[in-house]
Protein backbone atom coordinates (compact mmCIF):
# COMPACT_ATOMS: atom_id res chain seq x y z
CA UNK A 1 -2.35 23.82 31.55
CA UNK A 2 -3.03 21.18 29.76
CA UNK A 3 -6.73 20.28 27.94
CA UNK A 4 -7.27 17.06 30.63
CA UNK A 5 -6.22 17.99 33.49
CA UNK A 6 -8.05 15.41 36.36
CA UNK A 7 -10.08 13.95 33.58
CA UNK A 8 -10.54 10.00 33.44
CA UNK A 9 -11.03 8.61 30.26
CA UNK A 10 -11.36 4.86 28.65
CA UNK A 11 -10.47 4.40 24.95
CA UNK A 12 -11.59 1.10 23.18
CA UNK A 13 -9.91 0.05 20.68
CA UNK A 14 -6.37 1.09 21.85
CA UNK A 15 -4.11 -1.52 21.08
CA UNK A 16 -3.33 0.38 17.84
CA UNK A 17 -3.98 2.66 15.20
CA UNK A 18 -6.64 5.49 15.90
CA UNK A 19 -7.48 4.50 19.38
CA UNK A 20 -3.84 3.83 20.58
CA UNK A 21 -2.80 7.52 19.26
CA UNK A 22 -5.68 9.06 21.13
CA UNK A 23 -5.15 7.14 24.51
CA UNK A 24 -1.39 8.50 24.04
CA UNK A 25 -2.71 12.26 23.49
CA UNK A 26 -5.21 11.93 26.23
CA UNK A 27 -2.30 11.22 28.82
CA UNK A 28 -0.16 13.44 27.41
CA UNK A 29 -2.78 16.14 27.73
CA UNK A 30 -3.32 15.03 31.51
CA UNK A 31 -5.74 12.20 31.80
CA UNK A 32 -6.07 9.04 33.39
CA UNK A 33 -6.62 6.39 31.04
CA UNK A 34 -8.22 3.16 31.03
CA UNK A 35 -7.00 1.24 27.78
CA UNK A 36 -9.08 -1.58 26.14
CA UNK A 37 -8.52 -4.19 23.57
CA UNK A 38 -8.27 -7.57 22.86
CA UNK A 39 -4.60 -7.86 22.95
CA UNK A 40 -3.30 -7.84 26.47
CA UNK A 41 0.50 -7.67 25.05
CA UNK A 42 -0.48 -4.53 22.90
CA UNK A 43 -1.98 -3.08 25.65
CA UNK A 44 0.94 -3.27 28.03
CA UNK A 45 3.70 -1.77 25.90
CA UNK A 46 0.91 1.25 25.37
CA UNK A 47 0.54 1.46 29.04
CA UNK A 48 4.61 1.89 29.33
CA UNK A 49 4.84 3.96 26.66
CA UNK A 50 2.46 6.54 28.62
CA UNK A 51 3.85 5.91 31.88
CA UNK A 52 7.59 6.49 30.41
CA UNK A 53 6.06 10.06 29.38
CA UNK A 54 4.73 10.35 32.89
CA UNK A 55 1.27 9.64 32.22
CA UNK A 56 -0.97 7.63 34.09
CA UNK A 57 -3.01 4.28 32.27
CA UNK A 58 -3.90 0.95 33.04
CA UNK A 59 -5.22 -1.69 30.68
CA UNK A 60 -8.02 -4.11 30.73
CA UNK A 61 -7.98 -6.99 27.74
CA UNK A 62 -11.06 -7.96 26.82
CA UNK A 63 -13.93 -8.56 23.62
CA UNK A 64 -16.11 -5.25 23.34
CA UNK A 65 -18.75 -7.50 22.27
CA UNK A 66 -19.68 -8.45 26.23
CA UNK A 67 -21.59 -6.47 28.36
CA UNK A 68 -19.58 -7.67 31.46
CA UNK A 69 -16.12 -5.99 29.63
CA UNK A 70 -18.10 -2.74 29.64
CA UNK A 71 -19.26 -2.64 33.11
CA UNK A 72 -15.59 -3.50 34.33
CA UNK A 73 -13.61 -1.01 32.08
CA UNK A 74 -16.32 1.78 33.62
CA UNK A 75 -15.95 -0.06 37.02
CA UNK A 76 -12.26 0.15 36.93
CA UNK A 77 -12.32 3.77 36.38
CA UNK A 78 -14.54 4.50 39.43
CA UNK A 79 -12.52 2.70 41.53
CA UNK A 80 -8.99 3.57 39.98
CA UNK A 81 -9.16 6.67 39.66
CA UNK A 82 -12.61 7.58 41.32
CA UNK A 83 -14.62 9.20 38.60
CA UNK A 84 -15.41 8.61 34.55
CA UNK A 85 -15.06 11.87 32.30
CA UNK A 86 -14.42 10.91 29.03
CA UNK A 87 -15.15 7.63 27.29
CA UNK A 88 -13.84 7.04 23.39
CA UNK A 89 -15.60 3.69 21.92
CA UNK A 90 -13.09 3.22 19.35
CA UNK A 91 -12.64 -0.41 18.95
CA UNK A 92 -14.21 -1.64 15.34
CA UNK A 93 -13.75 -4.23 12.77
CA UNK A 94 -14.58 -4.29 8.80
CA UNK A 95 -16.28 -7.28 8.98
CA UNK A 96 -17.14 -10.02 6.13
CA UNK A 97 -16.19 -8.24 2.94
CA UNK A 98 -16.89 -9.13 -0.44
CA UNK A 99 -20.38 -9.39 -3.05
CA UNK A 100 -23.18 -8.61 -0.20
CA UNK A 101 -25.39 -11.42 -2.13
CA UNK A 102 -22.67 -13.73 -0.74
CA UNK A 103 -22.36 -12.62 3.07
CA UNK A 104 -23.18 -14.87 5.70
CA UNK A 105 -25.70 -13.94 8.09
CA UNK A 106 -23.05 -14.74 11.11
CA UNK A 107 -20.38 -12.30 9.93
CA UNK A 108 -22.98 -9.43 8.91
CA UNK A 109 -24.43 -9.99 12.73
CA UNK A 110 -20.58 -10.33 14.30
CA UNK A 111 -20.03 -7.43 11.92
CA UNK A 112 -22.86 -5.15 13.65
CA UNK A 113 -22.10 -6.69 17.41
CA UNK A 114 -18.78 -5.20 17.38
CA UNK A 115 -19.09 -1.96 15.65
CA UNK A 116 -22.86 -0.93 16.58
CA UNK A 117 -24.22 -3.10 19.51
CA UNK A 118 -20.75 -2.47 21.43
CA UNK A 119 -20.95 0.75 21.14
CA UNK A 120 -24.22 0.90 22.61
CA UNK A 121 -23.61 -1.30 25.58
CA UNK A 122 -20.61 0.63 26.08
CA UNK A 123 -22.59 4.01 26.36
CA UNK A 124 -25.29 2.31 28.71
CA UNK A 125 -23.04 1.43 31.67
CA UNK A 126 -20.37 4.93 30.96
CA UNK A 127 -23.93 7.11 31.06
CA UNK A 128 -24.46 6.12 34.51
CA UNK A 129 -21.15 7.04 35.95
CA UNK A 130 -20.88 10.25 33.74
CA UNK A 131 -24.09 11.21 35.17
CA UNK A 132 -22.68 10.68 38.99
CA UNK A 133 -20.03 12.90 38.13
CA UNK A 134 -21.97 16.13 36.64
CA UNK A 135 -21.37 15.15 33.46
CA UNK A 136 -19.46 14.20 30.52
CA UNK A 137 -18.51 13.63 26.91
CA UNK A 138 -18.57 10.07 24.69
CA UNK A 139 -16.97 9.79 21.08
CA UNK A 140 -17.97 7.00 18.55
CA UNK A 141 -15.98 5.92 15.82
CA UNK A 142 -18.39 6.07 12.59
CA UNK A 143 -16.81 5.81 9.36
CA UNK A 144 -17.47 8.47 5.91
CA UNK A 145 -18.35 5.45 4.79
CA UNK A 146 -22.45 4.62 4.26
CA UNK A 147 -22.30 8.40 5.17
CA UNK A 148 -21.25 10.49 2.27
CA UNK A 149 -20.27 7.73 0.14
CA UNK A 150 -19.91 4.38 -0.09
CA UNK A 151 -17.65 1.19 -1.68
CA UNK A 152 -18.93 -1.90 -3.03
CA UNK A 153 -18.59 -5.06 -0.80
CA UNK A 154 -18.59 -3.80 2.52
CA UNK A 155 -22.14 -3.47 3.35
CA UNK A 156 -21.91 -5.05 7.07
CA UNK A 157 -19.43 -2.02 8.00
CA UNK A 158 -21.22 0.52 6.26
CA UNK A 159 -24.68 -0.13 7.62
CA UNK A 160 -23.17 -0.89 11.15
CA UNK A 161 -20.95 2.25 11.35
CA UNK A 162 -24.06 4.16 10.20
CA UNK A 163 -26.04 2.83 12.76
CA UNK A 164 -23.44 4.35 15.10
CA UNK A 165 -24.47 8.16 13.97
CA UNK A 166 -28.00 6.96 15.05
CA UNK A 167 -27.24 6.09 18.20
CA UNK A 168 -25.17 9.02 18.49
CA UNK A 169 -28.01 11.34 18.10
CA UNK A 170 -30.53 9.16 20.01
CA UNK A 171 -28.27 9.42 23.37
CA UNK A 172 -27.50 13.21 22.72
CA UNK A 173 -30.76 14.14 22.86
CA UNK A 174 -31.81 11.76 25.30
CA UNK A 175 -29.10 12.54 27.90
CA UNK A 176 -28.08 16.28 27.01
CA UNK A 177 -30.21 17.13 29.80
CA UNK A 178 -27.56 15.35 32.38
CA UNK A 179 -24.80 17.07 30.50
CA UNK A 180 -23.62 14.29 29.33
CA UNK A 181 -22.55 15.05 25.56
CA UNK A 182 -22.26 12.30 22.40
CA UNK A 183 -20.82 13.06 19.20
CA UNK A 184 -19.72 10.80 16.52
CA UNK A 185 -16.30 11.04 14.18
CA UNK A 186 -16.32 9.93 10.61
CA UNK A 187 -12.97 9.57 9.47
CA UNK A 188 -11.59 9.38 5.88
CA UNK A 189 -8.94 7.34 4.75
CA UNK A 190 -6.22 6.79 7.88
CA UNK A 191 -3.08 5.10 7.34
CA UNK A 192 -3.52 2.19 9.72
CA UNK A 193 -3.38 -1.42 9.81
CA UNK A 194 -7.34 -1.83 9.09
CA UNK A 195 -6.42 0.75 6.22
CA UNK A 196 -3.08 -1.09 5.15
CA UNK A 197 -5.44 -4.30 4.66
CA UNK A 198 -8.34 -3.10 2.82
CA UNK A 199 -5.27 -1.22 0.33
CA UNK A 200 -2.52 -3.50 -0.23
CA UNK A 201 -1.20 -2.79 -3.37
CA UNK A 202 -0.02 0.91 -4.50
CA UNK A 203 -2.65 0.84 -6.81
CA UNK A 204 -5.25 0.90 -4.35
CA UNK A 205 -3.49 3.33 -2.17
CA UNK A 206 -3.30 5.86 -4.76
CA UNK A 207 -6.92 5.73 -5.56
CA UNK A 208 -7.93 6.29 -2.14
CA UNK A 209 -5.93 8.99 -2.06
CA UNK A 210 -6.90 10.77 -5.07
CA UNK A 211 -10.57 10.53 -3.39
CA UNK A 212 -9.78 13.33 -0.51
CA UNK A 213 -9.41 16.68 -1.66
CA UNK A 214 -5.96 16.99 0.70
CA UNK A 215 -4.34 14.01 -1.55
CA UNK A 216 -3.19 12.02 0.91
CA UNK A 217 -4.26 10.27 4.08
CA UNK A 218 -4.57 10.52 7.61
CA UNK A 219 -2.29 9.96 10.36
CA UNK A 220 -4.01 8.36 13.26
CA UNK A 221 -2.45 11.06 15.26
CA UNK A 222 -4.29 13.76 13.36
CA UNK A 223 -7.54 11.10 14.37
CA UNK A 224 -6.66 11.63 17.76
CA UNK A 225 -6.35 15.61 17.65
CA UNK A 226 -10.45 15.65 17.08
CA UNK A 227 -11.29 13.48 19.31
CA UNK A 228 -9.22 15.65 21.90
CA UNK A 229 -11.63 18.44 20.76
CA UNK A 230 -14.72 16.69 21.64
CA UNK A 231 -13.45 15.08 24.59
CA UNK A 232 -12.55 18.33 26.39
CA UNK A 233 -14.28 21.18 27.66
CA UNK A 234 -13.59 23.21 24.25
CA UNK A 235 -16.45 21.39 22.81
CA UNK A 236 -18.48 22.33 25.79
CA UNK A 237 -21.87 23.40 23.32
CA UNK A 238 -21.27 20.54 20.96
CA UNK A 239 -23.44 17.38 20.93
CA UNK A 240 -25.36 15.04 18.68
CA UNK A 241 -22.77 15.57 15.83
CA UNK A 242 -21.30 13.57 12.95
CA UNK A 243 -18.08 14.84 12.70
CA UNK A 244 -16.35 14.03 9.31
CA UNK A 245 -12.93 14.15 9.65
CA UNK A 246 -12.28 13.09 6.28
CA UNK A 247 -9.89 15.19 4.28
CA UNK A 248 -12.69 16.77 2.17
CA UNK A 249 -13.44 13.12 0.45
CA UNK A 250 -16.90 14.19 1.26
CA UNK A 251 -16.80 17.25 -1.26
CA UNK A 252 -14.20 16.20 -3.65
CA UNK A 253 -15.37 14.98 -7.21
CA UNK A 254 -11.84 15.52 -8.79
């Protein structure tokens, strides 16, 4: 049997990397999946990649930073496939990098509207329709980074993925009650195209990789294995969390 079985899900984010991996592994473990991104031509080769594998998804393009995107993603789940489970807010951006002196006020703002303020307006409208249904489990995509450690110039991501463990706990506690669970991942190092940007020379790949006491990076599928956990019923006692999946970076000093 597998871990999804009649569970609806959304996954933000999905057009790639992290979030693409775990809308695969959510259909492949039996749920329906509504797919969100910015990139409607991403989106439909991931929707017929699932439905090749006999899955079942349907994707929605769209800029996280709207309210109205939220309320139809959540509204195409109710009336696609009748009920929402499972809701991964995935979708994230490193911002305006660089000195923070020398920032601009616009990109640290756009920075927090699509990591942090998404996020939450995501959660406001997917509450709701977890509630209707008895209950159900939401996974943000923090970062190790602002958490455990932290990198010079990139102050707009840290403080806005931080933020996200905030809210994380705020909601948990706040709708635990309604059995509707939040938890957080913090990631390390994962070998995607956000990753592949930040770390283009071999150089900078090998010091990131020397930071994580497992010497080497994630794959986005090992990402998407977590999130699995706390998306299903085997994290049934487990809310209000900041997972790090990080690869030991967290404890390594070698």
């Amino acid at each position: 049997m597998t871990r999804l079985n009649n569970k609806v899900a959304i996954v933000t984010g999905a057009s790639s990397g992290i979030g693409r991996a775990t809308a695969r592994l959510f259909a492949a473990e039996g749920a329906k999946v509504v797919v969100g991104a910015r990139r409607q031509a991403e989106l439909d080769s991931l929707v017929a990649e699932i439905e090749a594998l006999g899955g079942t998804a349907v994707a929605i393009a769209g800029d996280v930073r709207s309210e109205d995107y939220h309320k139809l993603l959540v509204a195409t789940a109710v009336e696609r496939f009748g009920k929402l489970d499972i809701a991964f807010n995935n979708a994230g951006t490193l911002g305006e990098a660089g000195p923070s002196t020398g920032v601009s006020e616009a990109g640290f703002t756009d920075t927090l509207a699509i990591n942090l303020t998404a996020s939450f307006l995501a959660a406001k409208h997917q509450v709701g329709a977890m509630e209707n249904n008895g209950g159900g489990s939401i996974i943000f995509t923090s970062t190790f980074v602002g958490y455990s450690f932290a990198f010079p110039g990139v102050a707009a991501y840290a403080a806005s993925k931080s933020g996200l463990i905030g809210l994380t706990q705020a909601l948990a506690a706040e709708y635990g009650p309604k059995n509707v669970r939040i938890n957080a991942i913090l990631p390390g190092a994962v070998d995607t195209d956000m990753y592949r940007d930040m770390n283009d020379t071999a150089e900078k790949q090998a010091f990131i990789t020397g930071l994580h006491a497992l010497k080497r990076v994630a794959t986005p599928e090992e990402l998407a294995r977590s999130v699995l956990y706390l998306a299903s019923d085997d994290s049934s006692f487990v809310t209000g969390t900041a997972s790090l999946v990080d690869g030991g970076a967290s404890i390594t000093r070698t």
